[in-house]
C-alpha atoms as a PDB file:
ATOM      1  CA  UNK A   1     -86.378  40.524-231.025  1.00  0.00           C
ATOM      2  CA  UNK A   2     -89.433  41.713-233.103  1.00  0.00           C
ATOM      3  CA  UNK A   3     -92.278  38.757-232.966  1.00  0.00           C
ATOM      4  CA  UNK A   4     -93.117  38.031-236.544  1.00  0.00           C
ATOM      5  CA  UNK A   5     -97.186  38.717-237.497  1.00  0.00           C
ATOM      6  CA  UNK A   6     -99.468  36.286-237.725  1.00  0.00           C
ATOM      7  CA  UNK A   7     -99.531  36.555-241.458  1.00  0.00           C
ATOM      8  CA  UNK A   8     -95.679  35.624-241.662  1.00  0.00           C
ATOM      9  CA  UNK A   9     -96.667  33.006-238.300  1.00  0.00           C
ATOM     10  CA  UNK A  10     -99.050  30.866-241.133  1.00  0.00           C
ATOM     11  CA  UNK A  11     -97.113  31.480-244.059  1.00  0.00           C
ATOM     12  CA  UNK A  12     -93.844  29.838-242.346  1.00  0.00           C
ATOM     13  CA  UNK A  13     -96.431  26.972-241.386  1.00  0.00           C
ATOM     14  CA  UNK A  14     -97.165  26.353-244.944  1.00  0.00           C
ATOM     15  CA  UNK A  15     -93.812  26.559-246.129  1.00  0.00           C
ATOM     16  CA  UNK A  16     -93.428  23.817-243.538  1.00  0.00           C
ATOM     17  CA  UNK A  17     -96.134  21.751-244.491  1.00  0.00           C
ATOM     18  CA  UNK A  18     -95.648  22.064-248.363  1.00  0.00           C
ATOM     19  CA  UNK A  19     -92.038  20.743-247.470  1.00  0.00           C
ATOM     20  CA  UNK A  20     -93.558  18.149-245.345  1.00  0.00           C
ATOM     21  CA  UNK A  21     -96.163  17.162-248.608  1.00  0.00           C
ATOM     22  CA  UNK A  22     -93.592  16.869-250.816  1.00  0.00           C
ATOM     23  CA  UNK A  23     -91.288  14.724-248.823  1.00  0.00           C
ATOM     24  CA  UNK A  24     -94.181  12.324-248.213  1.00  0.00           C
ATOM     25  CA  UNK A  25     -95.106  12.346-251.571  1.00  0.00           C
ATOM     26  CA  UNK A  26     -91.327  11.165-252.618  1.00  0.00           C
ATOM     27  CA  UNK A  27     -91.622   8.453-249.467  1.00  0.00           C
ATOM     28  CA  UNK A  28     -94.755   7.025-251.460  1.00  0.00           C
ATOM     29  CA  UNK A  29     -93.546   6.554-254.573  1.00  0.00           C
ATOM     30  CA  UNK A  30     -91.113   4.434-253.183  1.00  0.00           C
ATOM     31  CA  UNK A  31     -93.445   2.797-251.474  1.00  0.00           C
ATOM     32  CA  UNK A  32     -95.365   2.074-254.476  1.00  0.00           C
ATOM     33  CA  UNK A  33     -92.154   1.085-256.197  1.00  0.00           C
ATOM     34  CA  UNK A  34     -91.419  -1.566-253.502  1.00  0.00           C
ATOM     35  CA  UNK A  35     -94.798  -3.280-252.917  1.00  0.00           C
ATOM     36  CA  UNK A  36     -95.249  -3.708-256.900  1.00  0.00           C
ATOM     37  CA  UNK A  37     -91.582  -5.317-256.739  1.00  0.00           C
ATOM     38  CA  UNK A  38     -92.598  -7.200-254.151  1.00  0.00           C
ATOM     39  CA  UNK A  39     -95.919  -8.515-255.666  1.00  0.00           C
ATOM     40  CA  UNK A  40     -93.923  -9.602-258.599  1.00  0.00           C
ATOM     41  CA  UNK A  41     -91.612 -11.381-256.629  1.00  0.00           C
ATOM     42  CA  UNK A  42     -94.424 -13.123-254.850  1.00  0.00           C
ATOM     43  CA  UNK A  43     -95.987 -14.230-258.214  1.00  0.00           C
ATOM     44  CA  UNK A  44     -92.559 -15.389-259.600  1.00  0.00           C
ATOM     45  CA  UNK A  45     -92.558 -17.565-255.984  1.00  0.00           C
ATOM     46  CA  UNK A  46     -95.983 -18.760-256.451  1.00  0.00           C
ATOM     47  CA  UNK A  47     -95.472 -19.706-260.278  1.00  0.00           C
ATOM     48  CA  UNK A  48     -92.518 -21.745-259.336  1.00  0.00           C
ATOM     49  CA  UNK A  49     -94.809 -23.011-255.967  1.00  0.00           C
ATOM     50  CA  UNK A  50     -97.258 -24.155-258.988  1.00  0.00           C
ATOM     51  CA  UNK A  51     -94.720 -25.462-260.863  1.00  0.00           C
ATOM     52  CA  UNK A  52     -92.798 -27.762-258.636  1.00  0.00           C
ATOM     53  CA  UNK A  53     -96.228 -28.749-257.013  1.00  0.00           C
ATOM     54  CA  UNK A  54     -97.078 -30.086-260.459  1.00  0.00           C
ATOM     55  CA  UNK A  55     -93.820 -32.106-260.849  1.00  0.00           C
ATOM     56  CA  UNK A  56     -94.269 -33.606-257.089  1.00  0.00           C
ATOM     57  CA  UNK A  57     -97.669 -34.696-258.157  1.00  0.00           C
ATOM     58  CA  UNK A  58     -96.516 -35.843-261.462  1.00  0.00           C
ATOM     59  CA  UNK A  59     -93.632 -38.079-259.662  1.00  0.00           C
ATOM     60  CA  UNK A  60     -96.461 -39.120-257.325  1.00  0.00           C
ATOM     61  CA  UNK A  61     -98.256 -40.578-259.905  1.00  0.00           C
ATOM     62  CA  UNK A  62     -95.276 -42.327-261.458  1.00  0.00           C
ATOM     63  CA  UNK A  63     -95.241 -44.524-258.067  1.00  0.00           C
ATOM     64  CA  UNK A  64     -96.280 -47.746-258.075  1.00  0.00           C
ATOM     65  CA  UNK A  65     -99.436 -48.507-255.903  1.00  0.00           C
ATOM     66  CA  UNK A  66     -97.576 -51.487-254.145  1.00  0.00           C
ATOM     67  CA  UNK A  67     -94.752 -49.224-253.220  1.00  0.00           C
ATOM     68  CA  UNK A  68     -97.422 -46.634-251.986  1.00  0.00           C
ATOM     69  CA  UNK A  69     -99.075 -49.614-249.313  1.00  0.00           C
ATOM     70  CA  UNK A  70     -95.362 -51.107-248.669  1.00  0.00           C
ATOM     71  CA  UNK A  71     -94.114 -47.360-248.159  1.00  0.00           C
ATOM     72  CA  UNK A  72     -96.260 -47.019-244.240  1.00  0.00           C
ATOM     73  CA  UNK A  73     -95.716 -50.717-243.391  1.00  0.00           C
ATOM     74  CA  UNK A  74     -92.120 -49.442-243.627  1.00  0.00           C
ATOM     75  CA  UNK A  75     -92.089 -46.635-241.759  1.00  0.00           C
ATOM     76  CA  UNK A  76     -93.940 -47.804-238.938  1.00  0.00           C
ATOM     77  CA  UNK A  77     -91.591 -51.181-238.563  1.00  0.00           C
ATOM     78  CA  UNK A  78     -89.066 -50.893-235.678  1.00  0.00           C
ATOM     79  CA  UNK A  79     -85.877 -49.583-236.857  1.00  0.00           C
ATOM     80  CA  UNK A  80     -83.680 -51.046-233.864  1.00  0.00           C
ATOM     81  CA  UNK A  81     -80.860 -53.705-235.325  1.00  0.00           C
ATOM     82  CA  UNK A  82     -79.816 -54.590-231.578  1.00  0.00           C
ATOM     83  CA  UNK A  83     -80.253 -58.778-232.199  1.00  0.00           C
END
């Protein structure tokens, strides 16, 4: 079998590597797809975080203060119903 020249050795080797740049170049496009999907997810999720942490505050508000100082007077009261 007839060794191929070093010429044909390093053009092989770039055939090889252009394949090799091209497939990574297709890899980070979708790469790039899925992190700026993924960033817009995570802003839709921390809009909504905003959003519900605005109504929780908002129905925090709405509380009465003497159901706020009843409220841990309550929870720490013994729960047992044993008598």
């Amino acid at each position: 079998m007839e060794q191929a020249s070093p010429i044909d050795q390093i053009a092989e080797r770039v055939e090889r590597l252009l394949l090799r740049y091209e497939e990574l170049q297709r890899t980070n496009a979708l790469l790039t797809q899925q992190v700026a999907a993924l960033s817009q997810e995570r802003d839709s999720f921390k809009s909504r975080l905003s959003a519900a942490r605005s109504r929780v505050d908002a129905l925090l508000e709405r509380i009465p203060e003497s159901a706020v100082q009843i409220a841990p007077a309550a929870a720490s009261a013994p729960t047992d119903s044993h008598f």
